[in-house]
Protein backbone atom coordinates (compact mmCIF):
# COMPACT_ATOMS: atom_id res chain seq x y z
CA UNK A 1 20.60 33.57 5.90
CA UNK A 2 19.68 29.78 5.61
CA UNK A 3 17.79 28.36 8.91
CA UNK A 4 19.78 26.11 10.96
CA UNK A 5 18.38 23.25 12.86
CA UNK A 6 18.31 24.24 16.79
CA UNK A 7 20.95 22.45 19.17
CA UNK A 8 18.18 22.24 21.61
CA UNK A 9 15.30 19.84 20.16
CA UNK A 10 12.28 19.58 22.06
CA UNK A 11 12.81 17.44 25.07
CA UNK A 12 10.16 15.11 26.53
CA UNK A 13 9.91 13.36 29.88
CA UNK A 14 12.15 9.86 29.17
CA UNK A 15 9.15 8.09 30.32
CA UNK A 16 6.61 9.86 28.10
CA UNK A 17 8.94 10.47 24.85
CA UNK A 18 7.53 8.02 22.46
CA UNK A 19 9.68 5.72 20.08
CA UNK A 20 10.88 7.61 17.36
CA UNK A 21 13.09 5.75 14.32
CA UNK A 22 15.03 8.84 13.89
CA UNK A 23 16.65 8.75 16.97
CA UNK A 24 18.00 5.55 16.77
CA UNK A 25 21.67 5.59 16.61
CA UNK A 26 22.66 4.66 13.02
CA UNK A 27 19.35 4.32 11.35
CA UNK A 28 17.76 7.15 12.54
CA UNK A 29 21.23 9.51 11.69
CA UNK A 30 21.29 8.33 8.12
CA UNK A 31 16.94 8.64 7.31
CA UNK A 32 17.80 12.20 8.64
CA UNK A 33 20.47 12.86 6.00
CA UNK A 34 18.84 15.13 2.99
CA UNK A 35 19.84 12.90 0.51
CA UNK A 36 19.02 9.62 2.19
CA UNK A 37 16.18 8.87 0.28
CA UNK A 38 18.09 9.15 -2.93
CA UNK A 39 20.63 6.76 -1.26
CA UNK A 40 17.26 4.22 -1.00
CA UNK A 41 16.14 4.48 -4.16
CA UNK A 42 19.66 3.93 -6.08
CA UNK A 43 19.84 0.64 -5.64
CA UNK A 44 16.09 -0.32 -6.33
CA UNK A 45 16.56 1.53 -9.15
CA UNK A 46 19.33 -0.64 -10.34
CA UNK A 47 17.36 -3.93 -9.39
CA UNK A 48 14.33 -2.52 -11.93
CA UNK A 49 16.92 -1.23 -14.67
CA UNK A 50 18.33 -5.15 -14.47
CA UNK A 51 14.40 -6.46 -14.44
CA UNK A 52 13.41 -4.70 -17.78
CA UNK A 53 16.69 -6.10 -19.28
CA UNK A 54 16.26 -9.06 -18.20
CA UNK A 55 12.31 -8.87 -19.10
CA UNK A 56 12.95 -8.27 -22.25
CA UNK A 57 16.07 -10.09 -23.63
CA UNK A 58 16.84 -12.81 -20.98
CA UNK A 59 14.75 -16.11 -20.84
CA UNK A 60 10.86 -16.07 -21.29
CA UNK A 61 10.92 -19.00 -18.88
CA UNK A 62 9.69 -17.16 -15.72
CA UNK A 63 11.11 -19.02 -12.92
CA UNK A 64 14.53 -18.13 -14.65
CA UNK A 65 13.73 -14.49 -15.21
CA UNK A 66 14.47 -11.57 -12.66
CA UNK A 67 11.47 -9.98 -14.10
CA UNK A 68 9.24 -12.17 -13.00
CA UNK A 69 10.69 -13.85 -9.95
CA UNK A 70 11.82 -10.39 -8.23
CA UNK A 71 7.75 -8.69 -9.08
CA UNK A 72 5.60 -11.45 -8.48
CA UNK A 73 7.29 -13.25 -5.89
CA UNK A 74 9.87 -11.48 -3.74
CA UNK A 75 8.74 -7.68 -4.23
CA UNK A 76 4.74 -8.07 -3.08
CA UNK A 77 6.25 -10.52 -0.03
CA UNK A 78 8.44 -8.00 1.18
CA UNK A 79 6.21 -4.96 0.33
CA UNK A 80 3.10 -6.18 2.52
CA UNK A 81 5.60 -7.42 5.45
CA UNK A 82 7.96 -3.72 5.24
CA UNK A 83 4.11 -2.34 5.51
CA UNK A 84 2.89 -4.42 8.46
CA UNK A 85 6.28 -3.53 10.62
CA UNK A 86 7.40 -0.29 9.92
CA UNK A 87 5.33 1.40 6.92
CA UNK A 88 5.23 3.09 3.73
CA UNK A 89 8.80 1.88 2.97
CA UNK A 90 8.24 1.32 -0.17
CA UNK A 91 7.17 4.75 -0.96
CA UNK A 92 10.49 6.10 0.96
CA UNK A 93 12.48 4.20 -1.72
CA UNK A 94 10.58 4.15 -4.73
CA UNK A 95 12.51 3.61 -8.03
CA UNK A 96 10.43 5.39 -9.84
CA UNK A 97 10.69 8.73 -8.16
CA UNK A 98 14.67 8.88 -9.27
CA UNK A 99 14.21 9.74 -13.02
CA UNK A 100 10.98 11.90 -12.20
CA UNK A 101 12.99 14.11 -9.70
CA UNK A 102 16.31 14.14 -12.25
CA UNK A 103 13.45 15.47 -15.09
CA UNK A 104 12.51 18.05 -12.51
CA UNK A 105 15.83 19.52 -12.49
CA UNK A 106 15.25 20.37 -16.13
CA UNK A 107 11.10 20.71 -16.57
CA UNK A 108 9.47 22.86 -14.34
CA UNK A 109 5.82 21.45 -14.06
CA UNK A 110 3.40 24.93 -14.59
CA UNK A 111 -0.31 23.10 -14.16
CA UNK A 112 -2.46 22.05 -11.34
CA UNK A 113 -3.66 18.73 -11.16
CA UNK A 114 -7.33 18.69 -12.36
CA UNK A 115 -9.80 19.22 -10.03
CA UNK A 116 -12.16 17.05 -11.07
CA UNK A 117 -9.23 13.97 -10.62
CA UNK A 118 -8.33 14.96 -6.92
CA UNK A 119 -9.52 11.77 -5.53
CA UNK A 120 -8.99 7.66 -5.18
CA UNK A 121 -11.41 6.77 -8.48
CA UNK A 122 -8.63 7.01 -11.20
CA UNK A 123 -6.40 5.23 -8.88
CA UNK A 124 -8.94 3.00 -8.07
CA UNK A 125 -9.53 1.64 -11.58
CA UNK A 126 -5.56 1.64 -12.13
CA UNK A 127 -5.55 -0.32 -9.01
CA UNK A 128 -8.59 -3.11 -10.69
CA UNK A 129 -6.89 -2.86 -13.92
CA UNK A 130 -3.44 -4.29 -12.68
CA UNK A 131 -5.63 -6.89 -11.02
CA UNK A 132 -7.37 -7.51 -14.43
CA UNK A 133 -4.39 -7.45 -16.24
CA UNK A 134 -2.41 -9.83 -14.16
CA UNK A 135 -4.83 -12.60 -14.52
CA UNK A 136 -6.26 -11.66 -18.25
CA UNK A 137 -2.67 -11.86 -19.57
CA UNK A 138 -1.07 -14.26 -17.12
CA UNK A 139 1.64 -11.65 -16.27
CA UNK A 140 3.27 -13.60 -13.69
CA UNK A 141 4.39 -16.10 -16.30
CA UNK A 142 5.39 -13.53 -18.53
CA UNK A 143 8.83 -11.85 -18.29
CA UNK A 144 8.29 -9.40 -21.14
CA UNK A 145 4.80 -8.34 -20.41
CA UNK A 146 6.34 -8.01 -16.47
CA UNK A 147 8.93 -5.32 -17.43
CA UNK A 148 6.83 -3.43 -19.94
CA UNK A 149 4.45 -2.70 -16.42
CA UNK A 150 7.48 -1.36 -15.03
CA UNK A 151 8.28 0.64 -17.91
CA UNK A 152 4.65 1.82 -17.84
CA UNK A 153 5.31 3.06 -14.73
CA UNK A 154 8.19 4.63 -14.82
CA UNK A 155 6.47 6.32 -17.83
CA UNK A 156 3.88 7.28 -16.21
CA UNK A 157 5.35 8.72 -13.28
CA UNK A 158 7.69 11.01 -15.15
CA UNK A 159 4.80 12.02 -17.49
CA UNK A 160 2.55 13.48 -15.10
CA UNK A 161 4.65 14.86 -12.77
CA UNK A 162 6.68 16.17 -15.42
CA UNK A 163 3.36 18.47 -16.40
CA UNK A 164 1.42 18.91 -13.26
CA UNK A 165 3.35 20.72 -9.96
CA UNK A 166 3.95 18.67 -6.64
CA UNK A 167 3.47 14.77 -6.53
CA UNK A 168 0.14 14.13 -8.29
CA UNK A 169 1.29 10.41 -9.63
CA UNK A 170 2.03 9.48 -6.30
CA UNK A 171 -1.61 10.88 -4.38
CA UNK A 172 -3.86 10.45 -6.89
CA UNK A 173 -2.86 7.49 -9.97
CA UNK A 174 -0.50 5.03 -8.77
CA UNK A 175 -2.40 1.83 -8.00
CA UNK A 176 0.82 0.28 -5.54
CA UNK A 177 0.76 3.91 -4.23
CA UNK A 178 -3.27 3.59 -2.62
CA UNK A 179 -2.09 -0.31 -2.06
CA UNK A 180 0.49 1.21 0.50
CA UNK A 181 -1.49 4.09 1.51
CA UNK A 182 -4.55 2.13 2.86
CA UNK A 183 -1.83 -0.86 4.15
CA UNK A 184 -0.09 1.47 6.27
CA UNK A 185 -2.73 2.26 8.70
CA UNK A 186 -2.48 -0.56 10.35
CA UNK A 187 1.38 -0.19 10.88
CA UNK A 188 3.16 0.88 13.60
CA UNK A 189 4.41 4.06 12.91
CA UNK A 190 3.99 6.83 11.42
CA UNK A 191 5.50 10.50 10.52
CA UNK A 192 4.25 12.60 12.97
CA UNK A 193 5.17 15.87 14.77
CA UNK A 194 6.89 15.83 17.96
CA UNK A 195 5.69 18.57 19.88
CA UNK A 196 2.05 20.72 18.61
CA UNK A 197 3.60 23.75 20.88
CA UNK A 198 6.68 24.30 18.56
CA UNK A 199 4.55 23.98 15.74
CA UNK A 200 1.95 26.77 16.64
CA UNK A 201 4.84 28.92 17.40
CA UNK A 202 6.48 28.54 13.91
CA UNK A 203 5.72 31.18 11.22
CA UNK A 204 7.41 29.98 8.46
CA UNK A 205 5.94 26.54 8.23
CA UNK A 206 8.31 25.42 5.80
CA UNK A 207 6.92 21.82 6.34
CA UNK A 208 4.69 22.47 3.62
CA UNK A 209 5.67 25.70 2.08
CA UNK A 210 9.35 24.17 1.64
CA UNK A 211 12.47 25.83 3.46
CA UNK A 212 13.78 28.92 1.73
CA UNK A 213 16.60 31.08 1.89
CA UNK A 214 14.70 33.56 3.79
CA UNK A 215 10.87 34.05 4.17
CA UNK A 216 10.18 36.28 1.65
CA UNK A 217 12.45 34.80 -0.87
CA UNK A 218 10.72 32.76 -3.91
CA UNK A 219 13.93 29.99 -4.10
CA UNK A 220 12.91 26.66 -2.01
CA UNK A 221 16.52 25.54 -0.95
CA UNK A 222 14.32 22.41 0.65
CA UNK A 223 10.69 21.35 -0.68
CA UNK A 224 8.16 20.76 1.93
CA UNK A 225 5.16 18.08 1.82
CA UNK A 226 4.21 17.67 -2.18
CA UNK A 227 1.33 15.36 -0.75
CA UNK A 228 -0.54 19.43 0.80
CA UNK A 229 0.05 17.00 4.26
CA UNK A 230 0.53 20.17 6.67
CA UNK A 231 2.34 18.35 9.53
CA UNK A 232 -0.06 20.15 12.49
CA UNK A 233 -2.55 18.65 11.00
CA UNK A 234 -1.66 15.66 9.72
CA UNK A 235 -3.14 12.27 11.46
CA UNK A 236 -2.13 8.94 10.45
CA UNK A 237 -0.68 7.48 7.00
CA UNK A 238 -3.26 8.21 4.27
CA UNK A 239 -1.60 9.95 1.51
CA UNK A 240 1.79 9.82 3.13
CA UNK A 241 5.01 8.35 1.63
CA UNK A 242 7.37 8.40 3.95
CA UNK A 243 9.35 10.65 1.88
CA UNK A 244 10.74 13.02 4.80
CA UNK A 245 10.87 16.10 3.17
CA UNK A 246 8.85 17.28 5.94
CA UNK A 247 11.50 16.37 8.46
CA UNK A 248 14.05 18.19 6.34
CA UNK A 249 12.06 21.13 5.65
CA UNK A 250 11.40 21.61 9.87
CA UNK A 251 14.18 24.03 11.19
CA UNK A 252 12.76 23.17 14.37
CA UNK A 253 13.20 19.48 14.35
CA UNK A 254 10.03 18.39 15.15
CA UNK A 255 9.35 15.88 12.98
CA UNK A 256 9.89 12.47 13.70
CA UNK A 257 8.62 8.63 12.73
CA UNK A 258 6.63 8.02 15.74
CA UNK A 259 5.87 4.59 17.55
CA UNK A 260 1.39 4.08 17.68
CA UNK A 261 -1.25 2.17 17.94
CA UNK A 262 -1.76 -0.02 14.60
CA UNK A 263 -5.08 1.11 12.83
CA UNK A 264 -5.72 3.50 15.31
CA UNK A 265 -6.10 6.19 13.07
CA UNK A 266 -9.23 4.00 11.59
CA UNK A 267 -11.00 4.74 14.96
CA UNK A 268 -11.02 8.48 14.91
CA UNK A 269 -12.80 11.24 12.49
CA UNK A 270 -10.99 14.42 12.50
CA UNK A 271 -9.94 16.80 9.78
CA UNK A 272 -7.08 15.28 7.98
CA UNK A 273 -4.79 17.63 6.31
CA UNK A 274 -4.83 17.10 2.53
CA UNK A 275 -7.19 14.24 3.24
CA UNK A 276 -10.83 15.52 5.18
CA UNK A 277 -12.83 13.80 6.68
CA UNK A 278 -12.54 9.89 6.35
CA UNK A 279 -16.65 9.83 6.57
CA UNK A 280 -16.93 11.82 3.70
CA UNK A 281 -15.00 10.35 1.64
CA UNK A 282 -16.55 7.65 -0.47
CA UNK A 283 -13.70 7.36 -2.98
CA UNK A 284 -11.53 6.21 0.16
CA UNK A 285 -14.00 4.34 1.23
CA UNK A 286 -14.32 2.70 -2.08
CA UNK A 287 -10.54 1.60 -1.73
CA UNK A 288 -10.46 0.11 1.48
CA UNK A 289 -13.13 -1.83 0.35
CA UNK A 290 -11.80 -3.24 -2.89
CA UNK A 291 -8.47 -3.68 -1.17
CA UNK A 292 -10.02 -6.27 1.16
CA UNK A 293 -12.49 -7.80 -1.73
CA UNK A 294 -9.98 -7.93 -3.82
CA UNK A 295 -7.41 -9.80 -1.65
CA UNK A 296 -9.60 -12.61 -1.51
CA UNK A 297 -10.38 -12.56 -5.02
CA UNK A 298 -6.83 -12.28 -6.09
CA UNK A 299 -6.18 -15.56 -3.48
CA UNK A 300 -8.80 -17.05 -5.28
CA UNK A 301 -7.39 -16.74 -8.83
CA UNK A 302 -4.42 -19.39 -7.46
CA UNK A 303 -6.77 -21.96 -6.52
CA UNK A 304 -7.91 -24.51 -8.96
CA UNK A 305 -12.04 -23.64 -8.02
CA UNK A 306 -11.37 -20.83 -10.28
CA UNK A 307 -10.95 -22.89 -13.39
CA UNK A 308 -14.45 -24.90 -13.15
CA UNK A 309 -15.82 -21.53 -12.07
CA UNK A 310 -14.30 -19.98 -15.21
CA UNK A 311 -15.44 -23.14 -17.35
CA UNK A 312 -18.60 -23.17 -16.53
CA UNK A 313 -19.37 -19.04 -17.06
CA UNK A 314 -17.67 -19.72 -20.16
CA UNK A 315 -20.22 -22.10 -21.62
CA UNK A 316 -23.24 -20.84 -19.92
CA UNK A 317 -21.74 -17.37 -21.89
CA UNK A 318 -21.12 -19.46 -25.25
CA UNK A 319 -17.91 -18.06 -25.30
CA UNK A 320 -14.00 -18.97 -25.77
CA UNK A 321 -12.97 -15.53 -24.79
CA UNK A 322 -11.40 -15.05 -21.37
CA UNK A 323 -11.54 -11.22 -21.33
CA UNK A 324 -15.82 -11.37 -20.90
CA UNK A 325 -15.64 -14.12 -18.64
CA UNK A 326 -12.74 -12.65 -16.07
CA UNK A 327 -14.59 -9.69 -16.30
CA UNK A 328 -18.03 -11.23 -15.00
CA UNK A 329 -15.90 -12.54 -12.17
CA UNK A 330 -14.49 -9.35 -11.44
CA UNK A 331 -17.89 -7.53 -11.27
CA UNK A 332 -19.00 -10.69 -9.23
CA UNK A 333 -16.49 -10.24 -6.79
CA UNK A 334 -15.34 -6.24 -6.47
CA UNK A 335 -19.21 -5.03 -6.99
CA UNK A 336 -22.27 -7.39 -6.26
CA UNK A 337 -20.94 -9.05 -3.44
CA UNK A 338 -19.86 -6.00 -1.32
CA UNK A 339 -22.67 -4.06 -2.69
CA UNK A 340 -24.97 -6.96 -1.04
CA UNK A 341 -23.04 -8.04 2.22
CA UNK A 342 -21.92 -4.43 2.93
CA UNK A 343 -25.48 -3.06 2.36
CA UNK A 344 -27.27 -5.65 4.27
CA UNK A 345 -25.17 -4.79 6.97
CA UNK A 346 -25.63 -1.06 6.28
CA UNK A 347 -28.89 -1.55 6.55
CA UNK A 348 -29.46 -3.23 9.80
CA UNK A 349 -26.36 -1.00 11.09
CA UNK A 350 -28.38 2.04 10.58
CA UNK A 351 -31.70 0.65 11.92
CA UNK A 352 -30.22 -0.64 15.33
CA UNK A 353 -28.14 2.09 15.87
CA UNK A 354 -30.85 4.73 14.68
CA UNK A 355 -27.74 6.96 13.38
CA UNK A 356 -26.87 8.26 10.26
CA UNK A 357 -28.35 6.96 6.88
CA UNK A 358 -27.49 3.33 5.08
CA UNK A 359 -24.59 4.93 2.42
CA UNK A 360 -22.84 6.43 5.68
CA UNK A 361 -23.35 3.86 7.68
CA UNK A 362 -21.11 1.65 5.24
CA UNK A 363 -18.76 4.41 4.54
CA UNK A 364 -18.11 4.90 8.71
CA UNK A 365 -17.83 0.76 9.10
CA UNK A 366 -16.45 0.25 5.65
CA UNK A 367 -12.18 1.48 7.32
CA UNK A 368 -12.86 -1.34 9.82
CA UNK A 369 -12.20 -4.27 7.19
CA UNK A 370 -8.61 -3.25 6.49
CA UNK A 371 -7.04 -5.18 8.89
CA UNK A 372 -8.48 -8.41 7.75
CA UNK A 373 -8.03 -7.15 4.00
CA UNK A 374 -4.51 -6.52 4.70
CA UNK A 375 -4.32 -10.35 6.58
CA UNK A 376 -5.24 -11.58 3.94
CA UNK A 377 -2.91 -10.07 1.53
CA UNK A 378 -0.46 -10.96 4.05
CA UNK A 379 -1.27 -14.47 3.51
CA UNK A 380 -1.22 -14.80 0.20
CA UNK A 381 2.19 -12.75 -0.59
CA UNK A 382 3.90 -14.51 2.76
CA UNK A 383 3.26 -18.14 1.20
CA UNK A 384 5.11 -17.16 -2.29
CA UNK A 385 7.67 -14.93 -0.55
CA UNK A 386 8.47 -17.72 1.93
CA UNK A 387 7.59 -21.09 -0.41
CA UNK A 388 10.27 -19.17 -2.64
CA UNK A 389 12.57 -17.04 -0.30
CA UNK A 390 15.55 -18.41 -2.27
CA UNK A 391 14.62 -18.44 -5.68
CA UNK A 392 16.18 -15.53 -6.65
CA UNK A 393 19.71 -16.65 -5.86
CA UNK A 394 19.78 -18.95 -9.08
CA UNK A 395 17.87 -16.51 -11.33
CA UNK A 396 20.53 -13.94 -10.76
CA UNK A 397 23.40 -16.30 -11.40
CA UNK A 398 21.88 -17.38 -14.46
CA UNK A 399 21.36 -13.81 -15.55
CA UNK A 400 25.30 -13.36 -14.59
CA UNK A 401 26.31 -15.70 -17.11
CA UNK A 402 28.17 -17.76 -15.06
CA UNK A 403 30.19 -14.90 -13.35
CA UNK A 404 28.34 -15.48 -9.91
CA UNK A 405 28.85 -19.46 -10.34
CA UNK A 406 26.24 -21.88 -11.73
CA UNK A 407 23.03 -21.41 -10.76
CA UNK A 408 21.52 -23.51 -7.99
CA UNK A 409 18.47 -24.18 -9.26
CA UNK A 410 17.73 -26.62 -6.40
CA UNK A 411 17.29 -23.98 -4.07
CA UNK A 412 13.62 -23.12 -2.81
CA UNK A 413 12.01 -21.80 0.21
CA UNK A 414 10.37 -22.93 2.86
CA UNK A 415 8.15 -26.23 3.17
CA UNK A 416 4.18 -25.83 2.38
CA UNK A 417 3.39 -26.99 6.18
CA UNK A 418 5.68 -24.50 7.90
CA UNK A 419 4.29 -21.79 5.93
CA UNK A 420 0.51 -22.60 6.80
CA UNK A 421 0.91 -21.88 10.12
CA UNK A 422 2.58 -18.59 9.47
CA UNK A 423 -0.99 -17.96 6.87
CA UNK A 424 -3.24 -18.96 9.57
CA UNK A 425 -1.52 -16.36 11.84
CA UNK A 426 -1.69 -13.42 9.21
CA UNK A 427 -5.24 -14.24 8.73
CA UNK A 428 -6.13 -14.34 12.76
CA UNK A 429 -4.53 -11.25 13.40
CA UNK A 430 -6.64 -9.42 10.38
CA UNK A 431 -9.70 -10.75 11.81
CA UNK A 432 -8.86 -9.48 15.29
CA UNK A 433 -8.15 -6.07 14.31
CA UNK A 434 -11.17 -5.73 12.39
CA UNK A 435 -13.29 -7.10 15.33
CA UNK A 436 -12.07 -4.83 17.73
CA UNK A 437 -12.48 -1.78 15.11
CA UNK A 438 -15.95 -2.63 14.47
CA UNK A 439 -16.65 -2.92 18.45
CA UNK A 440 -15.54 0.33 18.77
CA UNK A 441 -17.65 1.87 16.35
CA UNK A 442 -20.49 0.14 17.35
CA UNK A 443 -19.44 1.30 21.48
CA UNK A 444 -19.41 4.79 19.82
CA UNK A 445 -22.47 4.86 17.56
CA UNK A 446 -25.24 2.63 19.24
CA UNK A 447 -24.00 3.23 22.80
CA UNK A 448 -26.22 -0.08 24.89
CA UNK A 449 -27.01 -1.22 21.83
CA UNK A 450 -23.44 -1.75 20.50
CA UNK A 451 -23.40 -5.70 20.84
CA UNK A 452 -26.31 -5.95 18.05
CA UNK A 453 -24.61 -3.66 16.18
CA UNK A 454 -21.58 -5.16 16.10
CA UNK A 455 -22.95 -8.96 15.68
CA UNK A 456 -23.93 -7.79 12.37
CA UNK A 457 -20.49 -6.73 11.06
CA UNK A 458 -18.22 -8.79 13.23
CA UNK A 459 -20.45 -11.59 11.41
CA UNK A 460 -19.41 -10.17 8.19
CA UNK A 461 -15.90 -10.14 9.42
CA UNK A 462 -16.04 -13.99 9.95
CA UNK A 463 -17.69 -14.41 6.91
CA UNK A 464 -14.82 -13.06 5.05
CA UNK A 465 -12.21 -14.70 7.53
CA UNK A 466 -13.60 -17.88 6.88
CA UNK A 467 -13.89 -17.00 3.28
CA UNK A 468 -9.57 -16.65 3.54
CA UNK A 469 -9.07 -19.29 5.42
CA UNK A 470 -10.52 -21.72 2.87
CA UNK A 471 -8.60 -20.14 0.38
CA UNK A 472 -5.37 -20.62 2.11
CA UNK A 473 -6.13 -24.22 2.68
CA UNK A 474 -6.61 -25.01 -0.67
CA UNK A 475 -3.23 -25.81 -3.03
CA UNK A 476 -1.86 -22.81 -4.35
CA UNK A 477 0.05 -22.48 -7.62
CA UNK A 478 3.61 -21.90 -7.15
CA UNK A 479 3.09 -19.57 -9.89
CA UNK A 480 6.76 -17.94 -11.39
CA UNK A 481 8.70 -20.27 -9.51
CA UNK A 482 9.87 -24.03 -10.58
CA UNK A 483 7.42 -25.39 -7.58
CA UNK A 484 4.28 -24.52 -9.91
CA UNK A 485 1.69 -27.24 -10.46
């Protein structure tokens, strides 16, 4: 006999029943549909379909090529702004997931994923490679180069999922997949159970076992968490994709998308299912701090510093190569500076606060630079979302061939001075939430000593703040859009 969700749901207090997205009328009845993420991703999956065609046999120009002007301007805009009010949306509706679960339906996966690969370092490099690759070869001017990465992708994703069981691609290689992963915890909600008491009297727990026809039977009628995120357990948005199977595995209804506290989950320490312990995990550690590095680097390859920095490494290197010389700046950037600013702090962390040894010292504090990593990436995608909101509109009537009217080419975005602002605000609200992390932490760790502990990293925090805000003020290239310098 198949389980039926109860007519009874747990019931809370109205004053104490927190905000829950799938109990608001409309929205909330279609996420709970069981096929409502394939209703998400059909259409993205459309828009990335027309991209490669377009990539590949429309106009190399890129501010006339969906390719180009959908990835490098509209997409990472509206990715890091879906992440900052609601969360892992992209995830929910990923394109890429569509052919990978049709392949399923035919190819049963038999292997585990390695053992030796079940961490962020593969990812990791993925992540530095796009970053690499994007500059090295220019890919935002490049329509053809553009939709061979999202071939690549969709490759990838229905290669190794195709051999190795549950959602391996998704937790452990895809670079936008740790980009959203480490974004979302600072959003403000997140898939959470409703009530712990319904879940410690369930036996079945079919939120990660998968929902069967009856408990002994081997056919899963609804899979549970592929992510091993065992809902009980579960704390914050690390690892998660929003992909609900949990909530349509539950025959209890207890899961929900839960209002909370952005980046609170940075504050606490306990054993995360399918993730551990956040202090003992360097490779996560490792992330957070490349994501926030590594907005500020990838801000800084739009300014023109960049090109005398460039020119002068290049003939102090005697060389006409830009591979060796991008990749000094890289290493410059993503390893000796945090290895020197985030030691240093380490080090005087660990010696005021006479806790815990340099490497987890940096580890503990390294979570609290998100928000302003995340500000900054906010920044930096808002300006070519906004500077170009209505790019697009031409770009697809040229790709219509006239069957959506002639392309209005004159249409923009938003003016460079009503944008600022809107940067200046991304980057003071990353700075804030890092600053009241670190105080935390410091409150926790060094007790009466906590404002010498924390002068040393909310310095750091400023440093880096200040570090984005001259970035931001410097002109950017309108790069993929007809606005570029």
């Amino acid at each position: 006999m198949l389980y039926e969700r109860p007519s009874n749901p747990p019931q809370f207090a109205p004053d104490s029943r927190p905000f829950d997205l799938l109990r608001v009328p409309l929205v909330g009845g279609l996420l709970r549909r069981r096929h409502a993420r394939t209703v998400l991703q059909i259409p993205l999956f459309v828009v990335a379909v027309l991209m490669i065609l377009h990539g590949l046999w429309g106009p190399q120009l890129a501010p006339k090529n969906l390719a180009t002007t959908l990835t490098w301007v509209h997409f990472r805009g509206a990715l890091v702004l879906a992440l900052l009010l609601a969360g892992n949306l992209f995830c929910m509706a990923c394109p890429f997931m569509l052919p990978r679960n049709l392949a399923r339906r035919f190819v049963r996966p038999r292997r585990n994923w390695p053992r030796l690969l079940r961490n962020k370092w593969l990812s990791l490099a993925l992540f530095v490679g796009v970053l690499f690759a994007y500059e090295l070869f220019d890919l935002w001017g490049s329509p053809f180069w553009t939709a061979w990465l999202v071939v690549a992708y969709f490759a990838g994703a229905l290669a190794v999922d195709s051999f190795f069981r549950h959602a391996p691609f998704c937790k452990f290689v895809c670079p936008v997949g740790q980009f959203n992963f480490v974004a979302s915890t600072v959003s403000p909600l997140e898939v959470k159970v409703r009530d712990l008491q319904v879940c410690d009297g369930c036996r079945t727990k079919d939120c990660i076992r998968g929902r069967r026809e009856h408990p002994e039977s081997p056919v899963v009628i609804q899979r549970g968490c592929e992510l091993a995120l065992f809902q009980p357990r579960k704390t914050g948005n690390l690892d998660c994709t929003f992909c609900l199977d949990c909530v349509q595995a539950c025959p209890h209804d207890n899961v929900g998308i839960t209002g909370r506290l952005p980046a609170g989950e940075l504050l606490t320490d306990p054993v995360r299912s399918g993730v551990g312990l956040l202090s003992r995990r360097r490779d996560l550690s490792a992330l957070a701090v490349v994501f926030t590095f590594g907005a500020l680097l990838n801000a800084f390859g739009m300014v023109s510093p960049v090109y005398a920095l460039e020119g002068w490494l290049a003939s102090t290197l005697h060389t006409q190569r830009e591979a060796p010389v991008l990749g000094l700046i890289f290493a410059l950037f993503l390893v000796a500076e945090p290895v020197v600013l985030l030691g240093a702090a380490g080090l005087l962390t660990a010696r005021r606060a006479g806790r815990g040894g340099v490497l987890q010292t940096i580890v503990r504090y390294s979570y609290a630079l998100i928000p302003l990593g995340f500000g900054v990436w906010l920044a930096h995608y808002g300006f070519h979302l906004l500077t170009g909101l209505l790019t697009f509109i031409p770009v697809a009537q040229s790709a219509a061939a006239g069957l959506l009217g002639e392309p209005a080419w004159h249409l923009t975005g938003l003016p460079e001075r009503v944008v600022y602002p809107v940067e200046l605000g991304f980057l003071g609200l990353g700075l804030l939430g890092s600053l009241l992390l670190t105080y935390r932490l410091a409150e926790e760790d060094a007790g009466a000593k906590r404002w010498r502990v924390f002068a040393v990293w909310a310095a750091l925090c400023v440093a880096l703040w200040a570090s984005g805000l001259w970035l931001m003020s410097q002109p950017m290239e309108m790069r993929g859009t007809f606005l570029a310098n």
